[in-house]
Protein backbone atom coordinates (compact mmCIF):
# COMPACT_ATOMS: atom_id res chain seq x y z
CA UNK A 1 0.00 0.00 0.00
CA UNK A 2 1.15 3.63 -0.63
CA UNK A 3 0.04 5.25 2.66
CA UNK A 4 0.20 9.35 2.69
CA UNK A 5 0.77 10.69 6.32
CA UNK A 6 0.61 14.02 7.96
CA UNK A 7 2.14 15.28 10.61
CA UNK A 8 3.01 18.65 12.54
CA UNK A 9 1.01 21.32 13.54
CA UNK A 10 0.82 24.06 10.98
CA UNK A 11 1.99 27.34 11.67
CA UNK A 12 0.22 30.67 10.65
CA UNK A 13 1.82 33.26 9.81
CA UNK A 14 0.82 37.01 11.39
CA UNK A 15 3.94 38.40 10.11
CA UNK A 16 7.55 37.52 8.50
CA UNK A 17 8.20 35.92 12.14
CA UNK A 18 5.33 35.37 14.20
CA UNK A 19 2.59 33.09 13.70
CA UNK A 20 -0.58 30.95 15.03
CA UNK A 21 0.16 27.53 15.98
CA UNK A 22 -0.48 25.01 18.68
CA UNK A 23 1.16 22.87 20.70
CA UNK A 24 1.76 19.61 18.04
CA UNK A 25 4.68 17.92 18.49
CA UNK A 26 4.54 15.64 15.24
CA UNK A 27 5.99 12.80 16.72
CA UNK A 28 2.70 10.44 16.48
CA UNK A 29 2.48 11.00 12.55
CA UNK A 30 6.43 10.34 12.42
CA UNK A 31 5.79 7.33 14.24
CA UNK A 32 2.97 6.41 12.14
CA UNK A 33 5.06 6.70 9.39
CA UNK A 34 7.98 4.55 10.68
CA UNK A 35 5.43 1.65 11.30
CA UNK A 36 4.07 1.87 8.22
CA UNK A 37 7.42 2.17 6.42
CA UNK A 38 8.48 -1.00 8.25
CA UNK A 39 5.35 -3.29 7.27
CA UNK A 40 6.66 -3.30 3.92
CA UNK A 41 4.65 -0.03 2.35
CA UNK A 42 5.42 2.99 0.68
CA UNK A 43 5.27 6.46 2.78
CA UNK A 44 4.78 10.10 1.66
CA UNK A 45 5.07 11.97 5.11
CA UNK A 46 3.80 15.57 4.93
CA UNK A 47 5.26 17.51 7.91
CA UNK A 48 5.00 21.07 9.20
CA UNK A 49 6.88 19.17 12.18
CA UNK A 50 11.18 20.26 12.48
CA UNK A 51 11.43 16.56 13.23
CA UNK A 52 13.97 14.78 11.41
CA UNK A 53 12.38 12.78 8.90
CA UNK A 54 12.68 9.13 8.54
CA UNK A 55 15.79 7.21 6.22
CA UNK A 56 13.52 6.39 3.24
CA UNK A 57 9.98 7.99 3.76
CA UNK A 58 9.28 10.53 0.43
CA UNK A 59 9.09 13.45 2.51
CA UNK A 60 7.32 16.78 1.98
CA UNK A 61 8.18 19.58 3.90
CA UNK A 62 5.13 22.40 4.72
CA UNK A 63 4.08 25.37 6.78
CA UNK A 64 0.90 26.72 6.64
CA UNK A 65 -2.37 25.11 6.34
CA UNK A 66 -2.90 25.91 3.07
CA UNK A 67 0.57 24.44 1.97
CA UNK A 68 -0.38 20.91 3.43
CA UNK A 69 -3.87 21.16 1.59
CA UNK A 70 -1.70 21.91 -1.71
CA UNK A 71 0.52 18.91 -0.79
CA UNK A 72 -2.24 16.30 0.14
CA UNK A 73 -4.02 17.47 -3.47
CA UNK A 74 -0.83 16.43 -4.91
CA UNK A 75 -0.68 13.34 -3.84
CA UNK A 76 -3.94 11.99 -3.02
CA UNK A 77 -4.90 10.37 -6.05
CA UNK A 78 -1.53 8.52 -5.74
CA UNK A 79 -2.41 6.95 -2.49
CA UNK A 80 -4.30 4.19 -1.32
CA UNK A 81 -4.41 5.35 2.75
CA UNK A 82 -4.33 8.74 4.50
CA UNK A 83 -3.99 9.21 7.57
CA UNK A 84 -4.23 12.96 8.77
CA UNK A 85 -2.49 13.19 12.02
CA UNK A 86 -1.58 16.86 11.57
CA UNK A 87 -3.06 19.38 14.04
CA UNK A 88 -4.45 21.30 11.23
CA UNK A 89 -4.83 24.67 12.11
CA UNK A 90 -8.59 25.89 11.93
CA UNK A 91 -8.08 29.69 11.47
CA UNK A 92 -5.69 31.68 9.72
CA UNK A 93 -4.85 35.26 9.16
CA UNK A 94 -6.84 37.47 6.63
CA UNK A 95 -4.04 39.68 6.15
CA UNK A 96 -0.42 38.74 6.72
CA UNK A 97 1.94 41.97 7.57
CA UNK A 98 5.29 41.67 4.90
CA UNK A 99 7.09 43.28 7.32
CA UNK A 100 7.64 42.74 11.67
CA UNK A 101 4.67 44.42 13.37
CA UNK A 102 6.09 47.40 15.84
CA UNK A 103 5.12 47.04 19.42
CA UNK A 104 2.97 50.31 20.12
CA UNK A 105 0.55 51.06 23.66
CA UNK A 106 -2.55 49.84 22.01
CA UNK A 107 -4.56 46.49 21.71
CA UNK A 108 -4.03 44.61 18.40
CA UNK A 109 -6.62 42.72 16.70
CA UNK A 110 -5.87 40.23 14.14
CA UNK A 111 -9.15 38.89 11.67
CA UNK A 112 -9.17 35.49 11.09
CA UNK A 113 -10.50 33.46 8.50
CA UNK A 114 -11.00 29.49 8.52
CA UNK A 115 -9.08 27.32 6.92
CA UNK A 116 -10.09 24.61 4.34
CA UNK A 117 -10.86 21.20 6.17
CA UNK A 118 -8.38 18.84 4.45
CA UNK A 119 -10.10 16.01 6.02
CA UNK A 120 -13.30 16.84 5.10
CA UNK A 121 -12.05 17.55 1.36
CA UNK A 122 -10.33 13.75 1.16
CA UNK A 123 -13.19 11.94 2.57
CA UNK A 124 -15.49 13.61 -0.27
CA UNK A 125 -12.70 13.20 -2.72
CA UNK A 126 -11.81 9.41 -1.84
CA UNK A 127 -12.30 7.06 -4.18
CA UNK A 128 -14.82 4.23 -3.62
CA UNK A 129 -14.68 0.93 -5.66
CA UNK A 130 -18.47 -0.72 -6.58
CA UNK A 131 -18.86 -4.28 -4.57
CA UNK A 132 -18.97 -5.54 -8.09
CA UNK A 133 -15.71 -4.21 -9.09
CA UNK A 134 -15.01 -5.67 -5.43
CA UNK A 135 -15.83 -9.18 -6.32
CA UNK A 136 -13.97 -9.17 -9.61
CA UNK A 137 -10.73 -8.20 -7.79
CA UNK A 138 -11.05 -10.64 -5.26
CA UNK A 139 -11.51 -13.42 -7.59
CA UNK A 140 -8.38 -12.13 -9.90
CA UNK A 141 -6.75 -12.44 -6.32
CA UNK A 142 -5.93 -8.55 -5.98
CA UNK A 143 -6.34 -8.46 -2.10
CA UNK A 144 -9.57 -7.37 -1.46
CA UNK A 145 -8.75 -3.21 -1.17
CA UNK A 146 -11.58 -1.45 -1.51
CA UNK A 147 -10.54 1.68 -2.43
CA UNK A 148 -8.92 4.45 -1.03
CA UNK A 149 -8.59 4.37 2.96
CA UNK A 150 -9.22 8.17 4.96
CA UNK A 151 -7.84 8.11 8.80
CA UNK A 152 -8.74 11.17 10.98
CA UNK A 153 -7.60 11.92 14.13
CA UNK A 154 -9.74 13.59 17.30
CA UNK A 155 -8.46 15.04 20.21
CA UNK A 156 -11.51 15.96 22.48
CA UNK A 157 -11.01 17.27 25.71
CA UNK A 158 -15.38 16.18 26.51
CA UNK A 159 -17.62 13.80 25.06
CA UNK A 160 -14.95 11.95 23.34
CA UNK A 161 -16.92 9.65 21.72
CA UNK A 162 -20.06 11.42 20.41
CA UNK A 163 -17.27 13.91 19.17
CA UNK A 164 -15.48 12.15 17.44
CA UNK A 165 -18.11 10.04 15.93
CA UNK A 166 -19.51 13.06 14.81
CA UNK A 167 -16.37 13.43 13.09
CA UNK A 168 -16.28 10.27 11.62
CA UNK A 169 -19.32 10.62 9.93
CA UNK A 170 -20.20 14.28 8.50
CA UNK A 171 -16.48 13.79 7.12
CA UNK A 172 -16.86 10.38 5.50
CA UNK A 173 -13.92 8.88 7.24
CA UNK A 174 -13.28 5.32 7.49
CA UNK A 175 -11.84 5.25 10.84
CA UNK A 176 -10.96 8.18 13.86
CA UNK A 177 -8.49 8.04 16.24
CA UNK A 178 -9.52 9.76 19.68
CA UNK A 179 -7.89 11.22 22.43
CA UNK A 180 -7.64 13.78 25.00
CA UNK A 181 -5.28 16.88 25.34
CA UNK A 182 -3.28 15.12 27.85
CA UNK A 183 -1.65 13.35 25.15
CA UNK A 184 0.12 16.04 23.93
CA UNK A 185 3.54 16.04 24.08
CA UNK A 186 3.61 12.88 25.62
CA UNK A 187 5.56 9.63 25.89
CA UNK A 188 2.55 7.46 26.81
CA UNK A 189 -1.24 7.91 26.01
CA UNK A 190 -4.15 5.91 25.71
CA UNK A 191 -6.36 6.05 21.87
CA UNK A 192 -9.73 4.99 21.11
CA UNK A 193 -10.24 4.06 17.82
CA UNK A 194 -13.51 3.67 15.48
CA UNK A 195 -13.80 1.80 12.09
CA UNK A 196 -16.84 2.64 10.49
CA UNK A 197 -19.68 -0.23 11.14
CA UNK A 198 -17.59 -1.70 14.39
CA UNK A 199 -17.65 -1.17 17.68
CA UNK A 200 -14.80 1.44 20.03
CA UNK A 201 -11.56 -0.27 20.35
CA UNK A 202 -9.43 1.26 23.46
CA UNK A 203 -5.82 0.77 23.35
CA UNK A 204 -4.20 0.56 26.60
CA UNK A 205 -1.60 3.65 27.39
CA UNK A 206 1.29 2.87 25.64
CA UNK A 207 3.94 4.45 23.29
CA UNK A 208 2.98 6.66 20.46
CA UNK A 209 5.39 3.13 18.47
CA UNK A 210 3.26 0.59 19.93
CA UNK A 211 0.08 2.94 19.08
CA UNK A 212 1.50 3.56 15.43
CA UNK A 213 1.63 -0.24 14.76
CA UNK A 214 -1.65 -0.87 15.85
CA UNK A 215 -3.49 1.92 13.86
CA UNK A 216 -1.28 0.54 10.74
CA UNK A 217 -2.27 -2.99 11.26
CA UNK A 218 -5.51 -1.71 11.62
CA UNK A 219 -6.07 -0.27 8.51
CA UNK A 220 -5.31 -3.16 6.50
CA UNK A 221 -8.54 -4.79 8.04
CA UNK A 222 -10.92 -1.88 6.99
């Protein structure tokens, strides 16, 4: 499989050197993409993450939200798996300053705009083979895929579930990932995850590693 991976939290720009961001350490989509990498698939890894990439992913290098959008257009089609585990950011400035914004003795208000909802966009976008077409592969012995494969990723900090089944659903994803803000930045956390049609799954807390393999593993049985 040819899975495409994101990673990083995106960073904003308000001027030539401050920005928006959050607190996204990229290390569970770099993860993600080592466990994929060593189950035998291909990896495109989209990071706004400084982390150093991994010996023989394709990588892609972004900042802004509207860079990884332009990147995960690019390669979309190509792929037969995404997995978003960027932290996306939902807002962006209207108006970026080209030069540093003086401090003066007044408030400052920045206008914000939302940003597009990659997510949302591949789980519209995804491609979706007929159970006919289905059978006929199966029967030439082609494995079985079903088409392209959309992973999002929740972090709720209430109603974890309804959230992120919400999620799951108004952005036609095959299967969420959910957790809390606690594990940010984090050697250990605990996921829930949802495949469309099944039932919660709770991993106990472990390593983002051990959580990587699982989700990968995972995916092959959707």
């Amino acid at each position: 499989m040819h899975f495409l991976i994101t990673a990083g939290g995106t960073r904003e720009y308000i001027d030539p050197v401050r920005f928006i961001s959050n607190a996204s350490s990229g290390r569970m989509g770099y993860a993600l993409a080592r466990a994929a990498q060593k189950a035998g698939h291909r990896v495109t890894l989209i990071s706004a993450s400084d982390l150093q990439p991994p010996v023989g992913v394709e990588f892609v290098g972004v900042d802004s939200a509207a860079e990884m959008f332009k990147a995960v257009k690019n390669f979309f089609a190509k792929c037969d798996c995404l997995i978003m585990a960027a932290a996306v950011a939902d807002y962006t400035p209207v108006q970026t300053a080209k030069t540093k914004i003086k401090k003066e003795d007044k408030s400052l208000t920045i206008e914000l705009k939302p940003t597009t909802d990659i997510l949302k966009w591949a789980g519209r976008h995804k491609k979706v083979r007929s159970q006919k077409t289905e059978g006929r592969r199966q029967k030439a012995g082609n494995g079985g895929q079903k088409g392209q494969i959309v992973v999002g990723f929740a972090l709720e900090d209430k109603n974890l579930w309804a959230n992120a089944e919400k999620k799951l659903k108004e952005k036609n994803l095959d299967m969420i990932v959910a957790n809390t803000p606690a594990s940010i930045g984090a050697d250990k956390s605990t996921v829930e995850i949802k495949i469309r049609e099944r039932k919660w799954l709770k991993l106990p807390k472990a390593s983002k590693a051990t959580i990587a393999q699982k989700i990968i593993s995972l995916v092959g049985t959707t």
